[in-house]
C-alpha atoms as a PDB file:
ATOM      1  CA  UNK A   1     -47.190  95.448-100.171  1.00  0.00           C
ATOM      2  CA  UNK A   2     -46.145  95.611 -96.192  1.00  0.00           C
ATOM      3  CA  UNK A   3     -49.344  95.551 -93.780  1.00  0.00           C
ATOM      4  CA  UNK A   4     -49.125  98.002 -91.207  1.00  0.00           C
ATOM      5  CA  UNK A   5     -50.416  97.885 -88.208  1.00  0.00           C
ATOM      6  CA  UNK A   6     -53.200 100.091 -86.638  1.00  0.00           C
ATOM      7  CA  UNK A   7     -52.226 103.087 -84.855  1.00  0.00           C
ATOM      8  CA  UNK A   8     -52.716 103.121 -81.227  1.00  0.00           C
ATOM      9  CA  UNK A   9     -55.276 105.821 -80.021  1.00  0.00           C
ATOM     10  CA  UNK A  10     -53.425 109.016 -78.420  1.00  0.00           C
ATOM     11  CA  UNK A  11     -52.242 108.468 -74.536  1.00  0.00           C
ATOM     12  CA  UNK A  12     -51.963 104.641 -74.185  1.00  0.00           C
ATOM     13  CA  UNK A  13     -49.323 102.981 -72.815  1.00  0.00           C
ATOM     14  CA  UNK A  14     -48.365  99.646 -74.026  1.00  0.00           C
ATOM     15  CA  UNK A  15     -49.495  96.818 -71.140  1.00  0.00           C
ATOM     16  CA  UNK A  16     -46.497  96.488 -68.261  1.00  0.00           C
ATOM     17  CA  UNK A  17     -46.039  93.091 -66.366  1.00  0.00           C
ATOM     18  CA  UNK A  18     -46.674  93.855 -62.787  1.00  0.00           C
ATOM     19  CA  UNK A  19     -45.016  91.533 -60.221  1.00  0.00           C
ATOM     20  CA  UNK A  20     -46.176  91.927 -56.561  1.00  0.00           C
ATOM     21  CA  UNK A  21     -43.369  92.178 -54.479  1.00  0.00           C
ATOM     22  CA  UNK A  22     -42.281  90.808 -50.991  1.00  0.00           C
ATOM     23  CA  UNK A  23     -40.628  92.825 -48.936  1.00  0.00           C
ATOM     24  CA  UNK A  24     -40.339  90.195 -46.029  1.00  0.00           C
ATOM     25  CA  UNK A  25     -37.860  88.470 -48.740  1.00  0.00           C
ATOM     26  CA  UNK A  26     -35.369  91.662 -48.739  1.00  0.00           C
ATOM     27  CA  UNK A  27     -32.307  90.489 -46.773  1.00  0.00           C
ATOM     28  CA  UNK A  28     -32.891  87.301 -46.537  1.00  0.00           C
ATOM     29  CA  UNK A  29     -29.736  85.067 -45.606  1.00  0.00           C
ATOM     30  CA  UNK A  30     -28.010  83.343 -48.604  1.00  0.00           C
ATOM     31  CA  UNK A  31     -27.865  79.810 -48.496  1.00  0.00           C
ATOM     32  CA  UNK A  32     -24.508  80.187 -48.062  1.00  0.00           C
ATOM     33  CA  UNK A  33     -24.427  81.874 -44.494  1.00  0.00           C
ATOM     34  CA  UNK A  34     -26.832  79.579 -43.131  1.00  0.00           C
ATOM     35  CA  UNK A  35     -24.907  76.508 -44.065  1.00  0.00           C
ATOM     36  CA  UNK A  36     -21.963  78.631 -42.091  1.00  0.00           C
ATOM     37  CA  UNK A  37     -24.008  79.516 -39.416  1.00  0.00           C
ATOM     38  CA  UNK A  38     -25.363  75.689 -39.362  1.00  0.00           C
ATOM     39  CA  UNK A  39     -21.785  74.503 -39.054  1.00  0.00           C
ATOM     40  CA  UNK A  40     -20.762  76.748 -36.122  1.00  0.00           C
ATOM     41  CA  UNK A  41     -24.231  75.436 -34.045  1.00  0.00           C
ATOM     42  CA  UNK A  42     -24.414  72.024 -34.951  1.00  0.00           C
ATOM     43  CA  UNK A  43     -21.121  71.961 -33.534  1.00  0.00           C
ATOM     44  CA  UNK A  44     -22.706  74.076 -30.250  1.00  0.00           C
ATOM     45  CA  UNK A  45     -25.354  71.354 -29.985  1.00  0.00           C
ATOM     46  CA  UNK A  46     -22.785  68.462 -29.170  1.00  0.00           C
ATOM     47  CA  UNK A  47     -21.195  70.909 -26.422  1.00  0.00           C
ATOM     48  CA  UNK A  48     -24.493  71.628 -25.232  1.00  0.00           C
ATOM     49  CA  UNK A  49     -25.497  67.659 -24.678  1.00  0.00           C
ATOM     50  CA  UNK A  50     -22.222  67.349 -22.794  1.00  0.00           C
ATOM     51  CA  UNK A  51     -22.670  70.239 -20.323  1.00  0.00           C
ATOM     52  CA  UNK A  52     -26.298  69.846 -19.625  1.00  0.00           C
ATOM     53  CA  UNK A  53     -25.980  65.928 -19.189  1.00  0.00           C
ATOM     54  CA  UNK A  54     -23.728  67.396 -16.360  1.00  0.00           C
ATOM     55  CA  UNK A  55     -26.068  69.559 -15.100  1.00  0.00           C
ATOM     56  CA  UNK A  56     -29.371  67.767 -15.079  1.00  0.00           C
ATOM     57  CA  UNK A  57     -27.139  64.334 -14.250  1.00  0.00           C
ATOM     58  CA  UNK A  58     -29.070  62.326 -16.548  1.00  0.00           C
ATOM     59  CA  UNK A  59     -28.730  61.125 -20.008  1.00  0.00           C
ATOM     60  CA  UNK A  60     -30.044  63.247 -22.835  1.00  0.00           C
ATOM     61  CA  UNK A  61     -30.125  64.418 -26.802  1.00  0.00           C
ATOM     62  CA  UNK A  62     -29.628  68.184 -28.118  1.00  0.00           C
ATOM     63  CA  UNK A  63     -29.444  68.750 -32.194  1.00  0.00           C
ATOM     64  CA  UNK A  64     -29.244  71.400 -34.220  1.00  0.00           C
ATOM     65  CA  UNK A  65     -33.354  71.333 -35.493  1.00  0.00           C
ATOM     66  CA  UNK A  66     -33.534  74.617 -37.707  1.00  0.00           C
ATOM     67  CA  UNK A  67     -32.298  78.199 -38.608  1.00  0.00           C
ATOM     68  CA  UNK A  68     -34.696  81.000 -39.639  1.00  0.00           C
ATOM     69  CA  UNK A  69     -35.029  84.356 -40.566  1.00  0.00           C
ATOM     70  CA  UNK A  70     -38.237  86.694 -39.501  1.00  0.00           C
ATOM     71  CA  UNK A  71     -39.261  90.049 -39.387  1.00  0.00           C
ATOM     72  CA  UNK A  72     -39.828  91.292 -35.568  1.00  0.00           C
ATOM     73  CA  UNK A  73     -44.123  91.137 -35.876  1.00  0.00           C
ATOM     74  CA  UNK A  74     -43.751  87.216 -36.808  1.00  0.00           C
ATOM     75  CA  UNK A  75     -41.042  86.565 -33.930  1.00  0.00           C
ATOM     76  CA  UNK A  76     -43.512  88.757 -31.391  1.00  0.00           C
ATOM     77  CA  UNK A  77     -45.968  85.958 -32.026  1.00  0.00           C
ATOM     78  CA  UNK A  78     -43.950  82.634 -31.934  1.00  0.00           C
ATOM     79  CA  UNK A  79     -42.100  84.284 -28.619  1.00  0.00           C
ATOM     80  CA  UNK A  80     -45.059  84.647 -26.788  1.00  0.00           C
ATOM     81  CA  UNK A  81     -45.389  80.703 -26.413  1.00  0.00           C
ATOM     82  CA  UNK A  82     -42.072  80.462 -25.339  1.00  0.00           C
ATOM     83  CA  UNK A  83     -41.735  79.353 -21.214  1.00  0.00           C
ATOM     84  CA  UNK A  84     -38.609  80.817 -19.850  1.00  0.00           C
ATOM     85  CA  UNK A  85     -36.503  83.512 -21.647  1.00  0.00           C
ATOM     86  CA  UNK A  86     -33.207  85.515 -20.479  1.00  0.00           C
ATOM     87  CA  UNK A  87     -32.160  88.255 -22.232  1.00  0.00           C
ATOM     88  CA  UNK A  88     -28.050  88.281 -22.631  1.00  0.00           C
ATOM     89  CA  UNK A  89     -26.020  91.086 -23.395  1.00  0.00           C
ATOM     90  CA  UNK A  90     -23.935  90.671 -26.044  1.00  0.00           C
ATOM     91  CA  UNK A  91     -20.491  92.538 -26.015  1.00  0.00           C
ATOM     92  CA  UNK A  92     -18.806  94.383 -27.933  1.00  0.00           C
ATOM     93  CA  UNK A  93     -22.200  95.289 -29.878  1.00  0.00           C
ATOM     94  CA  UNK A  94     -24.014  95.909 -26.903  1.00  0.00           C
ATOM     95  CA  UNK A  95     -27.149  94.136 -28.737  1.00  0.00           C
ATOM     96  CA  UNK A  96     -29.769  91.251 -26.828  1.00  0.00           C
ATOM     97  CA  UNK A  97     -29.248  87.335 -27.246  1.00  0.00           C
ATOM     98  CA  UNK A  98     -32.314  85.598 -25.605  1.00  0.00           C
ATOM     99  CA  UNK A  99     -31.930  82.205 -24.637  1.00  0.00           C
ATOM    100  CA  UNK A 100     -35.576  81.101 -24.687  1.00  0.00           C
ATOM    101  CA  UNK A 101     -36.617  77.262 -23.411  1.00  0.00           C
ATOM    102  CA  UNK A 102     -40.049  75.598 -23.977  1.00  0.00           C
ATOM    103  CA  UNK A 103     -42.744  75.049 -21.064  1.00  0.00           C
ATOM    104  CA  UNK A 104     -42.434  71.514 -21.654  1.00  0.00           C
ATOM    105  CA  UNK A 105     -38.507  71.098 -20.438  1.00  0.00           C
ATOM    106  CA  UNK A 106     -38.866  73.930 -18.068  1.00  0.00           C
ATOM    107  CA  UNK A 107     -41.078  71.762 -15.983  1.00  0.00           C
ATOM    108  CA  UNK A 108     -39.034  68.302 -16.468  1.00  0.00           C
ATOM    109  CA  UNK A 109     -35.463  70.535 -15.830  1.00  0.00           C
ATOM    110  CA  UNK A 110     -37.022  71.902 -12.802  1.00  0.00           C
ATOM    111  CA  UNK A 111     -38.383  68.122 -11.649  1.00  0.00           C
ATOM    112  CA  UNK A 112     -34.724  66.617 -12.113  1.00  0.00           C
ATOM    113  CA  UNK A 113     -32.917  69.389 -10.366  1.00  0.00           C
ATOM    114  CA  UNK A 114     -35.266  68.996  -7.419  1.00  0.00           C
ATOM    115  CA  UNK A 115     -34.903  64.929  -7.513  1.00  0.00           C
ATOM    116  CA  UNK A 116     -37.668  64.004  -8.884  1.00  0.00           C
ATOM    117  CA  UNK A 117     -37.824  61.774 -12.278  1.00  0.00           C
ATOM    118  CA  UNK A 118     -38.977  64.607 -14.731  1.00  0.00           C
ATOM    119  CA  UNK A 119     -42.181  64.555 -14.687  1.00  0.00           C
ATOM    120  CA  UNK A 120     -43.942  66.961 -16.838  1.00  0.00           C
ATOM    121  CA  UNK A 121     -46.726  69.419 -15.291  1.00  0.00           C
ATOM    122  CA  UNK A 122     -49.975  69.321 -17.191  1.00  0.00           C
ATOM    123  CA  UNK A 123     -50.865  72.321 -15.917  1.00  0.00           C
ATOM    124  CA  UNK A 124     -48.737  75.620 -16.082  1.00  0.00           C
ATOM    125  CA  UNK A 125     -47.862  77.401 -12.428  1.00  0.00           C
ATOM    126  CA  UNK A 126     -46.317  80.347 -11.592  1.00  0.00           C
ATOM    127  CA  UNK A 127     -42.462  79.574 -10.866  1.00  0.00           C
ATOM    128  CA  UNK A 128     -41.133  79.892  -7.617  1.00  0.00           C
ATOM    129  CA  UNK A 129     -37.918  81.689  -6.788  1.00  0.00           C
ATOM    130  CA  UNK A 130     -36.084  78.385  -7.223  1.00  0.00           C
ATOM    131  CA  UNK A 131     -37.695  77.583  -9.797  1.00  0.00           C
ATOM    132  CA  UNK A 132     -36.519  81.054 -11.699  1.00  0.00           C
ATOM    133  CA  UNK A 133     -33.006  80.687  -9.908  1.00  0.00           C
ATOM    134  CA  UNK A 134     -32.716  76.960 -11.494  1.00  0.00           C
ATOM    135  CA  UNK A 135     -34.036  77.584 -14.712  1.00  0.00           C
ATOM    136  CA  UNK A 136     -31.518  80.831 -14.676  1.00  0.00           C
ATOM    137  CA  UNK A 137     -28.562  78.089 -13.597  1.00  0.00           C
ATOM    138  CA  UNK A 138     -29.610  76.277 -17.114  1.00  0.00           C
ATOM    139  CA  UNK A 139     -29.960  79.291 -19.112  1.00  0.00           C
ATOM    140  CA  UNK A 140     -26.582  80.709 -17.805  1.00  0.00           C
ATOM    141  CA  UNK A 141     -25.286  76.990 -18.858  1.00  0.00           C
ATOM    142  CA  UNK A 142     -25.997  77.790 -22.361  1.00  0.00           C
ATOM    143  CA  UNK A 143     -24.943  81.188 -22.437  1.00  0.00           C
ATOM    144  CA  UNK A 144     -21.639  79.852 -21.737  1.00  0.00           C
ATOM    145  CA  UNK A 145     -21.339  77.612 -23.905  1.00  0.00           C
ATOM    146  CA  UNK A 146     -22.630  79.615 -26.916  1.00  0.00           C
ATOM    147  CA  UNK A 147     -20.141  82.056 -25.740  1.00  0.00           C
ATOM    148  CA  UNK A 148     -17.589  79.342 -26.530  1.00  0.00           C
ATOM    149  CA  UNK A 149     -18.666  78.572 -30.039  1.00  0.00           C
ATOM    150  CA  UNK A 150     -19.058  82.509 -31.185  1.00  0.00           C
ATOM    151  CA  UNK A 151     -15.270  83.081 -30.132  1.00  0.00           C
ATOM    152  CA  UNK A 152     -14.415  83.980 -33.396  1.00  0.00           C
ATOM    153  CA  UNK A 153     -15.972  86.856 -33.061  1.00  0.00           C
ATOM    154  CA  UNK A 154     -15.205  87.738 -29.906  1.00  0.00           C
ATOM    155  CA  UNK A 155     -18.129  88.213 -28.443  1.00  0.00           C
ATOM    156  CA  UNK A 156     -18.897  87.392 -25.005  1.00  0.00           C
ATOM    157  CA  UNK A 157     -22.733  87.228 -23.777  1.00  0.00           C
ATOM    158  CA  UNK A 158     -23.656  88.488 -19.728  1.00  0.00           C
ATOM    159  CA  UNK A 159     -27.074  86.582 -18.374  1.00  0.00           C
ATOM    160  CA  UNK A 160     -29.886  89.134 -17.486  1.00  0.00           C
ATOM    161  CA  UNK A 161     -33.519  88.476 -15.377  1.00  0.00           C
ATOM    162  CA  UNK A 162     -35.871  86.554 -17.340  1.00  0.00           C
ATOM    163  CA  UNK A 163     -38.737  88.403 -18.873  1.00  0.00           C
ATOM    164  CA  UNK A 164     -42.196  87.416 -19.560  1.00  0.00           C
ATOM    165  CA  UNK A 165     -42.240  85.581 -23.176  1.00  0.00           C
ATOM    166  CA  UNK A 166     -44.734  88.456 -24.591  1.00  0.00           C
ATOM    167  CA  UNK A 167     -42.548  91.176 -23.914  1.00  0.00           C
ATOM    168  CA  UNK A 168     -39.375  89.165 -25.103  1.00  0.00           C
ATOM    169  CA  UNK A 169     -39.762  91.040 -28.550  1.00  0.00           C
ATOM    170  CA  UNK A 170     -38.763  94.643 -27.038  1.00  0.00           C
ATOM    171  CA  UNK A 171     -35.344  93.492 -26.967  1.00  0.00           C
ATOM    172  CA  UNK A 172     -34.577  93.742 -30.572  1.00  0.00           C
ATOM    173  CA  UNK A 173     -35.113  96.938 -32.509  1.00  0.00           C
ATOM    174  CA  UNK A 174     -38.635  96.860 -34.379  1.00  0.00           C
ATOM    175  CA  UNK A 175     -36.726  97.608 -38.349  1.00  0.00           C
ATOM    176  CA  UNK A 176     -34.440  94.286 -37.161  1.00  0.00           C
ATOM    177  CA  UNK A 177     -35.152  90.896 -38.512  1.00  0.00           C
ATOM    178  CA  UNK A 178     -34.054  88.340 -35.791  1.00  0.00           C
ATOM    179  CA  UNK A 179     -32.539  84.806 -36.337  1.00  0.00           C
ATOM    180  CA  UNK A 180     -33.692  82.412 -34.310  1.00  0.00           C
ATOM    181  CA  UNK A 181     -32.055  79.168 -34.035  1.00  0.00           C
ATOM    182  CA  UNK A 182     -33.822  75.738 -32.748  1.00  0.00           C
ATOM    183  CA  UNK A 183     -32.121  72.844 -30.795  1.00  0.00           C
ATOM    184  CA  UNK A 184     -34.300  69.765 -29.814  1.00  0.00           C
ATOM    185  CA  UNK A 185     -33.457  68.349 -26.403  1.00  0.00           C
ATOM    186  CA  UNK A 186     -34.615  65.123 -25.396  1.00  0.00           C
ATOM    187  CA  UNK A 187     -34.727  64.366 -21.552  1.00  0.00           C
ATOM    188  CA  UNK A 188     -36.425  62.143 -19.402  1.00  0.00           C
ATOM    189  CA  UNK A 189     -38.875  60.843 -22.502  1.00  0.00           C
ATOM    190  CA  UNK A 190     -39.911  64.287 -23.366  1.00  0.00           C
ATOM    191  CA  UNK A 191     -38.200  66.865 -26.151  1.00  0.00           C
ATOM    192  CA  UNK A 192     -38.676  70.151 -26.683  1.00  0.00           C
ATOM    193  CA  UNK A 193     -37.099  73.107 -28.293  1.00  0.00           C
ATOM    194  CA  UNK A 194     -33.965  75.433 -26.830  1.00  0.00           C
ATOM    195  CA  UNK A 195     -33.579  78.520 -28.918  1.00  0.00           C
ATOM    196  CA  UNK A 196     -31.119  81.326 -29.813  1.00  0.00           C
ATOM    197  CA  UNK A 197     -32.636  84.718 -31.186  1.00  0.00           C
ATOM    198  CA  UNK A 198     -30.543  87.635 -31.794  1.00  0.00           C
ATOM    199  CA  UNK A 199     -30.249  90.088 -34.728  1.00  0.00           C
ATOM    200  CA  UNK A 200     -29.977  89.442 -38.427  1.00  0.00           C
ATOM    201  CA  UNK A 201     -27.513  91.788 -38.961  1.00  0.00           C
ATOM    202  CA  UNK A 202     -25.162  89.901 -36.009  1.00  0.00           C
ATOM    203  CA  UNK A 203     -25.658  87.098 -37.786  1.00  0.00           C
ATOM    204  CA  UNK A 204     -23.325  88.184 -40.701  1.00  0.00           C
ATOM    205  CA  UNK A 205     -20.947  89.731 -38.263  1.00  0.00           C
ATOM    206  CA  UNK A 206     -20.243  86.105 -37.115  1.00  0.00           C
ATOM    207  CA  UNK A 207     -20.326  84.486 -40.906  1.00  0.00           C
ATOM    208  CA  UNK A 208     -17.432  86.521 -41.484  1.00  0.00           C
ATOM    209  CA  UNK A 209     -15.501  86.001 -38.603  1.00  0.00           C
ATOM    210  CA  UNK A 210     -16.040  82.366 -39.225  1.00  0.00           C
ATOM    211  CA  UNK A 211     -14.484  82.884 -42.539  1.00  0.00           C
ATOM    212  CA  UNK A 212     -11.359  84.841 -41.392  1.00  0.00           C
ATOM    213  CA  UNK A 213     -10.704  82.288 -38.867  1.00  0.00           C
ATOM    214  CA  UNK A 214     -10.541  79.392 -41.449  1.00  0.00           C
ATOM    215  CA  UNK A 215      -8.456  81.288 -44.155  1.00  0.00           C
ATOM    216  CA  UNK A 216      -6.145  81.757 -40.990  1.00  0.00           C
ATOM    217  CA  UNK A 217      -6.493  78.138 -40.142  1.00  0.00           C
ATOM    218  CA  UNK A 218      -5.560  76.831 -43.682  1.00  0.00           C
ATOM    219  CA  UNK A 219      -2.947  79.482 -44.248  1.00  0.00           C
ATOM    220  CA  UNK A 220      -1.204  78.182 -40.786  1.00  0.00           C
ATOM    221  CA  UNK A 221      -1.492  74.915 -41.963  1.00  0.00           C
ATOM    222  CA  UNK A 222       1.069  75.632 -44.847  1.00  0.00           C
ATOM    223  CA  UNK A 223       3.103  77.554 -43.107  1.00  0.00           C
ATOM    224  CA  UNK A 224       3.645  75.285 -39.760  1.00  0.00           C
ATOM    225  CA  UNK A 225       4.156  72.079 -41.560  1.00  0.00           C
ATOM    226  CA  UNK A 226       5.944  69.719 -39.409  1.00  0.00           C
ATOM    227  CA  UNK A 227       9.545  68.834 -39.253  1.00  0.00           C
ATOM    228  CA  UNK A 228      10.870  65.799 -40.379  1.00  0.00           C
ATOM    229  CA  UNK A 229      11.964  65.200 -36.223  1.00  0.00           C
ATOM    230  CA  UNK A 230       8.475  65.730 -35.770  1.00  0.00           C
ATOM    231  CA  UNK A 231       7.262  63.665 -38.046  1.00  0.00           C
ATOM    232  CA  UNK A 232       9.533  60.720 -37.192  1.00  0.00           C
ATOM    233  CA  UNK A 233       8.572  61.014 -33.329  1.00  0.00           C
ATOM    234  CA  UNK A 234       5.188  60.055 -34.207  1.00  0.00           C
ATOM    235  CA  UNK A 235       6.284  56.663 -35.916  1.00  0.00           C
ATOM    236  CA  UNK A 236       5.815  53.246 -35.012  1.00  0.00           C
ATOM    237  CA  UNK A 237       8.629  51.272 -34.018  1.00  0.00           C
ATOM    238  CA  UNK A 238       8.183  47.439 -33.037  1.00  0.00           C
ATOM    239  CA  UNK A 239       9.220  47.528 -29.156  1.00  0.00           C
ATOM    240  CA  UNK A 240      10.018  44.193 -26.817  1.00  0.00           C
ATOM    241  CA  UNK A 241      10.588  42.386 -23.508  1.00  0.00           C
ATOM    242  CA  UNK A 242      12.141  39.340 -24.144  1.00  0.00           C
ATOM    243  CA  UNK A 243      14.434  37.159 -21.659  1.00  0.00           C
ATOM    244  CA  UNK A 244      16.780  35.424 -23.943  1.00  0.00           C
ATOM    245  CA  UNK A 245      19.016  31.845 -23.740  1.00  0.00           C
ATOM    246  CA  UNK A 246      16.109  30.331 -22.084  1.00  0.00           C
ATOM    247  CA  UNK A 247      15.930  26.348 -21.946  1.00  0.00           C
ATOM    248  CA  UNK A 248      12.497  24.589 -21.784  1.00  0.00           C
ATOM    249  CA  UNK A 249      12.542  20.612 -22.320  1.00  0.00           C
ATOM    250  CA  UNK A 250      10.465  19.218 -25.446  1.00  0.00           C
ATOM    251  CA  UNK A 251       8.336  17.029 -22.900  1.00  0.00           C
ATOM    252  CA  UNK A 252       7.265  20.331 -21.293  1.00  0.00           C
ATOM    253  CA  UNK A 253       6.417  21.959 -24.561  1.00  0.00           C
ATOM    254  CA  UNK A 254       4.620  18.560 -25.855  1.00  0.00           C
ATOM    255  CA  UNK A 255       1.900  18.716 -22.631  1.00  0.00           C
ATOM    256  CA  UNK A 256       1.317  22.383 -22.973  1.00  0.00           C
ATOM    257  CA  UNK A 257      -2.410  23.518 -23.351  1.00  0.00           C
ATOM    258  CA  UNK A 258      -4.385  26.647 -22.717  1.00  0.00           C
ATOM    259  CA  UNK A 259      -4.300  27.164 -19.031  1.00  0.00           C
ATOM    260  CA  UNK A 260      -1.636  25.474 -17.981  1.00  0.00           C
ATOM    261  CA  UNK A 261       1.725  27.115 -16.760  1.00  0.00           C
ATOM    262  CA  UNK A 262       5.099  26.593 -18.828  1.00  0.00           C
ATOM    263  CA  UNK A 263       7.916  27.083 -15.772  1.00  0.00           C
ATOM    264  CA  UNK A 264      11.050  28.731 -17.872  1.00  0.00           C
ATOM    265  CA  UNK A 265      14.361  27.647 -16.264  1.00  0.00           C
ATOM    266  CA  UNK A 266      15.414  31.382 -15.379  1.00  0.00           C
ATOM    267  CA  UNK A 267      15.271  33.137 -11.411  1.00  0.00           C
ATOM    268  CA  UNK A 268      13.068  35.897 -10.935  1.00  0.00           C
ATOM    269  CA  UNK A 269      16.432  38.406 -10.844  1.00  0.00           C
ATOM    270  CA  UNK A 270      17.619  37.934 -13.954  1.00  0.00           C
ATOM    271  CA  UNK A 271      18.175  40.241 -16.495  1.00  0.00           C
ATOM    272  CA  UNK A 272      16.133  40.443 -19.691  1.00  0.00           C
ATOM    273  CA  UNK A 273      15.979  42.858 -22.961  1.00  0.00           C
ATOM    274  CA  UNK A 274      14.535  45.864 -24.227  1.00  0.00           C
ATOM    275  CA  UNK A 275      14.842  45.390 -28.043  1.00  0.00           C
ATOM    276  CA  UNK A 276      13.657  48.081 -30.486  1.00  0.00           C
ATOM    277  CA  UNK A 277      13.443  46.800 -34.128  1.00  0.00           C
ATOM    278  CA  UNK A 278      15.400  43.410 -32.815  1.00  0.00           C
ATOM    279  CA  UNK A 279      18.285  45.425 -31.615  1.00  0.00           C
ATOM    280  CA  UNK A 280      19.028  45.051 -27.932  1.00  0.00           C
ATOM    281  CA  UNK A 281      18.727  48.867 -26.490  1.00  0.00           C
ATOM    282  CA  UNK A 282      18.144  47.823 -22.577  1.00  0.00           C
ATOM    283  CA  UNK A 283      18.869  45.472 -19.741  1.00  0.00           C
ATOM    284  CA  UNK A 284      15.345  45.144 -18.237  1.00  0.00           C
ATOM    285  CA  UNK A 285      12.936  43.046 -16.713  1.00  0.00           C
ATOM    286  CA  UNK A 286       9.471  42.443 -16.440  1.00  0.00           C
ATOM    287  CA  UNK A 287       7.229  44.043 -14.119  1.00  0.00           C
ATOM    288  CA  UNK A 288       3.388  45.219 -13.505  1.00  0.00           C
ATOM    289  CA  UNK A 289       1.958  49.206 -13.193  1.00  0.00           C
ATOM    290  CA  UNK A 290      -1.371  49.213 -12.260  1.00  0.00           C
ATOM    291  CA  UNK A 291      -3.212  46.584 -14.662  1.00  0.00           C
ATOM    292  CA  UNK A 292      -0.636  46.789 -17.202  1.00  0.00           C
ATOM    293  CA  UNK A 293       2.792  44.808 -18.461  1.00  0.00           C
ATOM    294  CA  UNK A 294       5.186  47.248 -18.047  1.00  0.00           C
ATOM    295  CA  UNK A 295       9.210  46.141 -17.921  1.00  0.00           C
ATOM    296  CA  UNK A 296      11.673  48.329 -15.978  1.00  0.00           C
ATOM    297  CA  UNK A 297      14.954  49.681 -17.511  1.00  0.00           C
ATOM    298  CA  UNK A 298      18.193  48.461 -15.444  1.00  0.00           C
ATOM    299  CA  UNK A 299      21.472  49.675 -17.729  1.00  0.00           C
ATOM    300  CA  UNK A 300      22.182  50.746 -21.468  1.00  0.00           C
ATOM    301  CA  UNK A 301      23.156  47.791 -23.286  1.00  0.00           C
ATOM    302  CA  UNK A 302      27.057  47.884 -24.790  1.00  0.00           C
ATOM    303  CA  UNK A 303      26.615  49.615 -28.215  1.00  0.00           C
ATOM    304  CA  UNK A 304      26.165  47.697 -30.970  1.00  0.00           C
ATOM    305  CA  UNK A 305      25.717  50.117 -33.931  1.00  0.00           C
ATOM    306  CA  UNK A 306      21.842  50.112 -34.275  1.00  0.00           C
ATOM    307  CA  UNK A 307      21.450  54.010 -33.707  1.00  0.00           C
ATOM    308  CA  UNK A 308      23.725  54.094 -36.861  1.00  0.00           C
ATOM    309  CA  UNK A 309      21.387  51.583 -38.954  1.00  0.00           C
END
């Protein structure tokens, strides 16, 4: 006989499995974009060491540190700590790219462009008018070069008037998440963080640019292979001076050592050889340019077949 089960009373449901739900997680950037976007800046922090070791005319480290996504009310906070911030316009989407760099290498780029050894301020101050017009000089610096590594997508980015870190989130829309990318620069014994923010939604504008530029790149590849001329005119070829029939007596060569000089029975006019691969090519003879062996080319040698070997 088949037990049945009791009825359930009139009106209930059975029990649902409620998950709560994150809406800060909608959008978020695949793992695959960021490793993109990774790429493209890791390759903007080398360019950045370069120009700024220029700039500050001392020796220093910038590396890519991290990438993140965040809605605008958790970048309003972190911003407002920032120390110096320039809002960039970035063309052709019209949108904001600030350029935002930490108190702590404010200070120490501001010491070093005044002379000074980069000493850090333990006490914040108001900056001066050179102050702002030399932090600007850096910030403009990096503008430029970030302007370099986002040519795939064309985009070029114009340096505003810094703006006071609180008010730094008013540049993005308030329904925009921003990415904000960190570099770590190390400068006169201190490090501190040089960031990129700018809008999620730019973000994958520029993955996919990225992407179109290396399917062209690989498809060029195929298609511009290089000729076998090409190919041959970067070979190695054994090259040589040499000045031949010359005569040395087996007493000289017996009391040779290191140091001493070996006089070869020849004047200083005569002719030697270029040989290529053993085959005389030149009359030539030895000479210097600058602090190299060079030997200088006098006449085409009478042919003797080797362009036909």
């Amino acid at each position: 006989m088949t037990e049945l089960s009791p009825a359930k009373p009139a009106g209930v449901d059975a029990p649902r499995n409620i998950q709560p739900c994150n809406f800060r997680s909608a959008g978020r950037l695949s793992n695959e974009n960021a490793r993109a976007l990774s790429g493209l800046h890791e390759t903007l922090a080398r360019n950045l060491m370069n120009s700024l070791d220029v700039y500050l005319g001392t020796g220093l480290e910038v590396k890519m540190a991290s990438l993140e996504q965040m809605p605008m009310d958790e970048y309003k906070v972190i911003s407002a700590t920032s120390g110096f911030i320039v809002p960039c316009v970035l063309r052709p989407s019209l949108s904001t790219v600030l350029i935002e760099i930490d108190s702590v290498l404010m200070y120490t780029m501001i010491d070093l462009l005044l002379g000074g050894p980069g000493a850090v301020i333990t006490e914040p101050r108001e900056l001066t008018e050179i102050d702002e017009e030399i932090m600007h000089g850096a910030a403009s610096l990096v503008a430029k070069q970030v302007e370099a590594s986002w040519q795939p997508a064309t985009a070029t980015l114009t340096p505003g008037t810094a703006v006071k870190p609180v008010m730094a989130y008013k540049a993005f829309p308030s329904t925009e998440k921003v990415l904000r990318i960190r570099f770590d620069l190390s400068v006169a014994g201190m490090t501190g963080g040089v960031y990129l923010s700018f809008v999620a939604s730019f973000g994958g504008h520029l993955v996919r640019h990225i992407r179109s530029e290396l399917s062209s790149a690989v498809g060029t590849h195929f298609m511009q292979r290089p000729s076998l001329q090409q190919r041959l005119l970067d070979c190695s070829f054994t090259l040589a001076g040499v000045l031949p029939d010359l005569q040395v007596r087996v007493r000289e060569l017996a009391s040779i050592k290191v140091g001493s000089v070996l006089k070869l029975s020849a004047p200083m006019n005569m002719a030697g050889r270029l040989t290529l691969e053993d085959k005389h090519l030149y009359e030539a003879i030895p000479v210097r340019q600058s602090n190299r062996k060079a030997v200088q080319l006098l006449a085409l040698a009478q042919p003797t077949g080797w362009l036909e070997d």
